[in-house]
C-alpha atoms as a PDB file:
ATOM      1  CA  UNK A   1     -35.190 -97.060 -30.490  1.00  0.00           C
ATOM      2  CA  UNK A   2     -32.490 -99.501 -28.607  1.00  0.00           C
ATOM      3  CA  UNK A   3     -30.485-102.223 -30.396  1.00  0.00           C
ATOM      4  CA  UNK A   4     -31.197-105.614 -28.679  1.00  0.00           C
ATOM      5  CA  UNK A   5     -28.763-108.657 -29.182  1.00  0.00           C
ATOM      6  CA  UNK A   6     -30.118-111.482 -27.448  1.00  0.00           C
ATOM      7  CA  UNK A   7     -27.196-114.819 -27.073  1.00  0.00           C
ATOM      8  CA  UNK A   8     -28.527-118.156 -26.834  1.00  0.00           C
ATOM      9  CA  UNK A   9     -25.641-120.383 -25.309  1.00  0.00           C
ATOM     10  CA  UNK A  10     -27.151-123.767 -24.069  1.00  0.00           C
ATOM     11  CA  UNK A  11     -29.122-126.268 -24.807  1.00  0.00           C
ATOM     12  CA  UNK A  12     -31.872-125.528 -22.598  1.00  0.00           C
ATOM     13  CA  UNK A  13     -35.649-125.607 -23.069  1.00  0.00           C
ATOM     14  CA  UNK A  14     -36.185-122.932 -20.801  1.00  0.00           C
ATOM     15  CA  UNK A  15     -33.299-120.813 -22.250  1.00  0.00           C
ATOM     16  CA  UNK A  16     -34.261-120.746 -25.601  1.00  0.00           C
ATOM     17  CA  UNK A  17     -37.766-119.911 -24.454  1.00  0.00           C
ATOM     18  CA  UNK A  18     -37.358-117.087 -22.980  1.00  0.00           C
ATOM     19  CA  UNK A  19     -34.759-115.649 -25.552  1.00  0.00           C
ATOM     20  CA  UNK A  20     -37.118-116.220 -28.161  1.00  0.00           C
ATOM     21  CA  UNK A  21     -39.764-114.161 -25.642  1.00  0.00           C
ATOM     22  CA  UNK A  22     -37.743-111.594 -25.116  1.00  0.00           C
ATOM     23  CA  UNK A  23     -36.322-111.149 -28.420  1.00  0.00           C
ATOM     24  CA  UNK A  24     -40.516-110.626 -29.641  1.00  0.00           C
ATOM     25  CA  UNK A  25     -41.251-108.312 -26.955  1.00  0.00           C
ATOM     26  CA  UNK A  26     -38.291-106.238 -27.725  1.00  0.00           C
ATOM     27  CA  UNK A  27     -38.892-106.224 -31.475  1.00  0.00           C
ATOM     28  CA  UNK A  28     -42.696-105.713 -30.660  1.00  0.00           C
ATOM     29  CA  UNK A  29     -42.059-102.805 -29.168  1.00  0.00           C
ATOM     30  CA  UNK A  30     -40.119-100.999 -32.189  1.00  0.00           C
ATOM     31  CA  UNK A  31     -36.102-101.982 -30.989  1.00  0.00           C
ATOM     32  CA  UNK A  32     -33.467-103.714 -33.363  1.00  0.00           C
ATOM     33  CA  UNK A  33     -33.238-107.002 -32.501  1.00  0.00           C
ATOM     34  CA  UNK A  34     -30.921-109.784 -33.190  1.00  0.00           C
ATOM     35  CA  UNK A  35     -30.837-113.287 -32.016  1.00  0.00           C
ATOM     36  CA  UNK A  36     -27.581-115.091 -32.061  1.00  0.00           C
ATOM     37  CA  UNK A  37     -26.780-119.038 -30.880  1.00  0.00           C
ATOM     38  CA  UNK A  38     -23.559-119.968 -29.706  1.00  0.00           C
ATOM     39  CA  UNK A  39     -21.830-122.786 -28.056  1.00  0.00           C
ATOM     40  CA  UNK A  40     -24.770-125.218 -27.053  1.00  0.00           C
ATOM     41  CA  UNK A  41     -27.266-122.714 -28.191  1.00  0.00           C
ATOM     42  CA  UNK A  42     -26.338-123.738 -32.374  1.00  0.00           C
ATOM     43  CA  UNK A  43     -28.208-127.483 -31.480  1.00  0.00           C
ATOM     44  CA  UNK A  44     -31.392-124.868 -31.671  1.00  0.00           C
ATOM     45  CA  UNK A  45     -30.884-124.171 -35.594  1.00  0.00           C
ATOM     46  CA  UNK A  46     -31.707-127.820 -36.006  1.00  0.00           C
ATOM     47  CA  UNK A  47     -35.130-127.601 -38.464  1.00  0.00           C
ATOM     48  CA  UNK A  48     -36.213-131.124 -36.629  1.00  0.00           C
ATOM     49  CA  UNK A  49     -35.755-129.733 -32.967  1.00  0.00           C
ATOM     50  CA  UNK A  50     -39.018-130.551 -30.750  1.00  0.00           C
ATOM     51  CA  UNK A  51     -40.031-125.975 -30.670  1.00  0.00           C
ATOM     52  CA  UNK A  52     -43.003-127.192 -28.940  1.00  0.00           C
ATOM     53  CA  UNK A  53     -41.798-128.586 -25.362  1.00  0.00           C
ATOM     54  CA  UNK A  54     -43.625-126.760 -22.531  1.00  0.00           C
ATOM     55  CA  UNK A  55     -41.649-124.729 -20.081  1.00  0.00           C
ATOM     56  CA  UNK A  56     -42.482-124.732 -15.888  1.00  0.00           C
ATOM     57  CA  UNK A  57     -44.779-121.703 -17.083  1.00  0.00           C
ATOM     58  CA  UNK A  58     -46.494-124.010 -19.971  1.00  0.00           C
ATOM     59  CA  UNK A  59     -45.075-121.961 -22.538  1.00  0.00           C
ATOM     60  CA  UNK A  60     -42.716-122.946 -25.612  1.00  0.00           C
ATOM     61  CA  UNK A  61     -39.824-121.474 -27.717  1.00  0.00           C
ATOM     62  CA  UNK A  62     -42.827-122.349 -30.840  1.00  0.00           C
ATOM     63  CA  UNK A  63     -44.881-119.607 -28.758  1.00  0.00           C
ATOM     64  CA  UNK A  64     -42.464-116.894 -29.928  1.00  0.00           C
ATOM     65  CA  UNK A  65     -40.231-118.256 -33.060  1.00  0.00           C
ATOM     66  CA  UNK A  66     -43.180-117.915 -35.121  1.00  0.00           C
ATOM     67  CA  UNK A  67     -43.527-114.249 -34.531  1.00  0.00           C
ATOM     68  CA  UNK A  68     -39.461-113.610 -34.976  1.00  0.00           C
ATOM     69  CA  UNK A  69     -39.511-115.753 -38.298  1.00  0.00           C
ATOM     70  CA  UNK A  70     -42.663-113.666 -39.686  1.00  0.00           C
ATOM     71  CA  UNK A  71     -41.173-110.215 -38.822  1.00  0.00           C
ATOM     72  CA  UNK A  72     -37.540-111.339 -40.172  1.00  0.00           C
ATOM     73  CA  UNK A  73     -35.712-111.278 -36.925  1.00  0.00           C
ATOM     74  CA  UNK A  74     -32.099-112.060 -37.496  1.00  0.00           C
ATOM     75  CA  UNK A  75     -30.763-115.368 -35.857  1.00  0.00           C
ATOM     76  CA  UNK A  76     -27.144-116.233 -36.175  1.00  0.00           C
ATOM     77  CA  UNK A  77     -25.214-118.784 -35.602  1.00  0.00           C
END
């Protein structure tokens, strides 16, 4: 088992997206994982951010969060 820290620094649909995918996957799979915003990346722990605006690939960061909520994931910020 591998400890995963995954850093969200900009406000970026995409970003935030795929952090939130990877940070599943890697939790999914049985590794320690943290997710921590920084910089840009803290406008995400805003409770009335739009979690459900599709990506190029037509998913969203409200594709994954669910998941890292329901498994308490850590998210810092």
């Amino acid at each position: 088992m591998a400890n995963f820290l995954f850093v969200l620094s900009r406000d970026d649909n995409e970003a935030v997206t795929r952090c939130f995918q990877f940070a599943k996957i890697a939790h999914s799979k049985g590794h320690k994982t943290d997710v921590f915003f920084i910089d840009d990346g803290v406008l995400w722990a805003d409770s009335e951010r739009n979690m459900n605006e599709k990506t190029k690939t037509g998913d969203c960061p409200n594709d994954y969060l669910p998941y890292l909520v329901e498994h308490q994931v850590p998210i810092g910020v």
